[in-house]
Structure formats: structure tokens, C-alpha cells
C-alpha atoms as a PDB file:
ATOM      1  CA  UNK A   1       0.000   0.000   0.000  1.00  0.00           C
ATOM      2  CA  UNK A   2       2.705   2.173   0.514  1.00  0.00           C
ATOM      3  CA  UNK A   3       2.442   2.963   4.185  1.00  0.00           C
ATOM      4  CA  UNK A   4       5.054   2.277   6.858  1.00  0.00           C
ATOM      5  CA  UNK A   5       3.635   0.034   9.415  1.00  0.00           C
ATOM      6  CA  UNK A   6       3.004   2.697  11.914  1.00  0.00           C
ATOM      7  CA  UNK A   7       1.184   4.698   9.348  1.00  0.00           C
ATOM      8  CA  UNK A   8      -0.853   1.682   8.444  1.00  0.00           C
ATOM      9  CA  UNK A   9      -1.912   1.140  11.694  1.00  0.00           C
ATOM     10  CA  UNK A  10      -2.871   4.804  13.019  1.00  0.00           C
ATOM     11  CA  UNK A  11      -5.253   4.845   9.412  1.00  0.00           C
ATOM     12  CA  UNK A  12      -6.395   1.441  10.638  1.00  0.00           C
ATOM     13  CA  UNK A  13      -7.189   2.862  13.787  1.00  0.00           C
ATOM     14  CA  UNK A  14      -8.862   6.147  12.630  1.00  0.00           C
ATOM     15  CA  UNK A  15     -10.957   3.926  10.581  1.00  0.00           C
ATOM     16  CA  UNK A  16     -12.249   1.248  13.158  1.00  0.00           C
ATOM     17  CA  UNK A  17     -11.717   2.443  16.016  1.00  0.00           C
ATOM     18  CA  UNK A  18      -9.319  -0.879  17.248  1.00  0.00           C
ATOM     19  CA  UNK A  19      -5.875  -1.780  16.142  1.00  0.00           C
ATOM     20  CA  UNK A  20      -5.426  -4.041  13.302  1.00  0.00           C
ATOM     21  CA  UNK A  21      -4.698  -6.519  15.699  1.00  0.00           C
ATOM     22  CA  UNK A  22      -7.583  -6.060  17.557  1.00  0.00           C
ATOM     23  CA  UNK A  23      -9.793  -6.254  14.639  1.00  0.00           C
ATOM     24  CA  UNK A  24      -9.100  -9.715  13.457  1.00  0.00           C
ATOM     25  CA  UNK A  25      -9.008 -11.081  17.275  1.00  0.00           C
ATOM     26  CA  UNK A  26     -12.686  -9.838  17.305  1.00  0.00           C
ATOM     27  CA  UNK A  27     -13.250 -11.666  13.532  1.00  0.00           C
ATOM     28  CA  UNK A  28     -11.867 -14.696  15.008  1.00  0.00           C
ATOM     29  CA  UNK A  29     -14.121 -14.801  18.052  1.00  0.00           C
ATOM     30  CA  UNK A  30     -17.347 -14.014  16.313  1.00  0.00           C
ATOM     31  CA  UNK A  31     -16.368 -16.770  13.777  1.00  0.00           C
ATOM     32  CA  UNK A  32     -15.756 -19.001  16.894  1.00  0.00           C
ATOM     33  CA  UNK A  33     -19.330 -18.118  18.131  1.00  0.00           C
ATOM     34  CA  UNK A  34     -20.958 -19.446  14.552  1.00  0.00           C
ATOM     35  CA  UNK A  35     -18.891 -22.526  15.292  1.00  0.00           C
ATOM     36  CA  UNK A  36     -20.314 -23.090  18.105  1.00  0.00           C
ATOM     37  CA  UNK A  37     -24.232 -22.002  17.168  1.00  0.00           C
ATOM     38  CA  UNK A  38     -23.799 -24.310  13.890  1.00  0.00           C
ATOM     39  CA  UNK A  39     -22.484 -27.045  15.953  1.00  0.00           C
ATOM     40  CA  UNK A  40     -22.866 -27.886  19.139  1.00  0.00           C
ATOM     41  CA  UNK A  41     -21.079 -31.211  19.241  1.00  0.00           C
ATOM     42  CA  UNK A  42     -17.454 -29.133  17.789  1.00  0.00           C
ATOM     43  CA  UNK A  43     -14.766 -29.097  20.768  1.00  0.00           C
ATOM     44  CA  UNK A  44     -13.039 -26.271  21.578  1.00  0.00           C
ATOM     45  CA  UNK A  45      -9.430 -27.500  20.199  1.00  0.00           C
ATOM     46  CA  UNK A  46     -11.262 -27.673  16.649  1.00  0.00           C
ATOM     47  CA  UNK A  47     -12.779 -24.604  17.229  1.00  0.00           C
ATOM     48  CA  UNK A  48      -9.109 -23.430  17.539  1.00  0.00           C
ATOM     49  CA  UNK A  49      -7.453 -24.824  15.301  1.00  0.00           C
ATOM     50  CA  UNK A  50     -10.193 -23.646  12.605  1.00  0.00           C
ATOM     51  CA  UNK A  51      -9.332 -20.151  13.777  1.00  0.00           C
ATOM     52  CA  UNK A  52      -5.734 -21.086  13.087  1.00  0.00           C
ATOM     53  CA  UNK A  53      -4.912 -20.431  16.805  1.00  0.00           C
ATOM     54  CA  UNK A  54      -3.276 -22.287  20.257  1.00  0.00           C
ATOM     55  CA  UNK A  55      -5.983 -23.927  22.166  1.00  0.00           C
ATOM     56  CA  UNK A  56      -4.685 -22.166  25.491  1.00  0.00           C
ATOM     57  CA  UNK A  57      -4.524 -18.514  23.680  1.00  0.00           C
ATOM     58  CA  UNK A  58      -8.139 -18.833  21.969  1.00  0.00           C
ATOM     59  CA  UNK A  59      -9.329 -20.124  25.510  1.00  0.00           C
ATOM     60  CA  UNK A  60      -7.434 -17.061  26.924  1.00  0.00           C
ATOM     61  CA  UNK A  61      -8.820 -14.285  24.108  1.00  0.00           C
ATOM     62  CA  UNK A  62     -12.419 -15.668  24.178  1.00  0.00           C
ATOM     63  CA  UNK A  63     -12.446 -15.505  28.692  1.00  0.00           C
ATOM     64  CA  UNK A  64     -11.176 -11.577  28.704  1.00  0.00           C
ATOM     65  CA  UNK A  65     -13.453 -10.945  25.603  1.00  0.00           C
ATOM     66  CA  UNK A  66     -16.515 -12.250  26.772  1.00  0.00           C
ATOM     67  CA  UNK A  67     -16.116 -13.420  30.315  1.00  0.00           C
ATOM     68  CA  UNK A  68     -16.906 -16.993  30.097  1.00  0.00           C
ATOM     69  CA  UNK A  69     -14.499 -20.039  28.467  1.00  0.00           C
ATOM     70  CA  UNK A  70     -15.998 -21.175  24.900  1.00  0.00           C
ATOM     71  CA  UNK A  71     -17.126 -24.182  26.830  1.00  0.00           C
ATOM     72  CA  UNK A  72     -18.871 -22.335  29.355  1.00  0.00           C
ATOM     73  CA  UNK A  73     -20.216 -20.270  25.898  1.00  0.00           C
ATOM     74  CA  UNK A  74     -21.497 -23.910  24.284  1.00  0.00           C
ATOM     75  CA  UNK A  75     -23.409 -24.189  27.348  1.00  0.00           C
ATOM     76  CA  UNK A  76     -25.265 -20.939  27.146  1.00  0.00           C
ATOM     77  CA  UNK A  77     -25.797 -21.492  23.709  1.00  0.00           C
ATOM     78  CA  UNK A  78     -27.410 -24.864  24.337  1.00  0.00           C
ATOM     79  CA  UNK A  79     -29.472 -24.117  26.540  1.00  0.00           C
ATOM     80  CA  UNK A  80     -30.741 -20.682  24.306  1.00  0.00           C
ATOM     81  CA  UNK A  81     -31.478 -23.663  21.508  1.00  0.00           C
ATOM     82  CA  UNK A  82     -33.586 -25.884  24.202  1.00  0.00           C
ATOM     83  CA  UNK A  83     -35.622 -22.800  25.025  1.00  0.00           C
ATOM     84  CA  UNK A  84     -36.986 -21.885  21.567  1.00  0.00           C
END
């Protein structure tokens, strides 16, 4: 593009609001959450890997994003299904 890193990133951040960085953690955890809605039976180390990331690190992202392990996520999402 051009840009020195630093430059890329401060546009980045004008633009979205989050760093580049940031931005595709967030893609990566939404994508995890349409794992898990699409199916329930998928363990967490798949879910992972899929994402192209260490089991321990997703695990890690996913707790201090939305305050719950994926697990603990399946389990809410479950039981959302068994409502409706």
C-alpha cells in the first residue's frame, strides 16, 4: 500500500476504532461463536485450530473478551437452543 507500518496502523485505527490486531481477534471470536451455534457437538481445540490459533490462547482471548471459556459459551448457547 505504501504505508510504513506505523502509518498503516494509526489509518487502521482512525478507521475502526481498534488496532489491526484487535480487529481480526474480534473476527476470530465471532467466527468461533458461529462454530459453536452451527455445531454444538465441535470441541473447543477444533474450534481453535479452525481459527488457526493455540488452544490455550483462543481459551485465553475468548475468557477476557466475553467473560466466560468457549465451553462455558457452548453451554449458554445450548441451553438458548432448548428454550426456543
Amino acid at each position: 500500500m505504501g504505508y510504513s507500518v506505523q502509518h498503516f496502523q494509526r489509518l487502521f485505527v482512525q478507521e475502526y476504532a481498534v488496532s489491526p490486531h484487535k480487529y481480526l481477534q474480534n473476527l476470530r471470536l465471532e467466527r468461533a461463536i458461529q462454530l459453536m451455534t452451527e455445531n454444538a457437538d465441535i470441541l473447543v481445540q477444533d474450534i481453535a485450530i479452525q481459527l488457526g490459533m493455540d488452544t490455550n490462547y483462543f481459551i485465553r482471548i475468548f475468557r477476557n473478551t466475553y467473560g466466560c471459556t468457549p465451553g462455558m459459551m457452548k453451554l449458554r448457547l445450548l441451553e438458548g437452543e432448548q428454550k426456543r
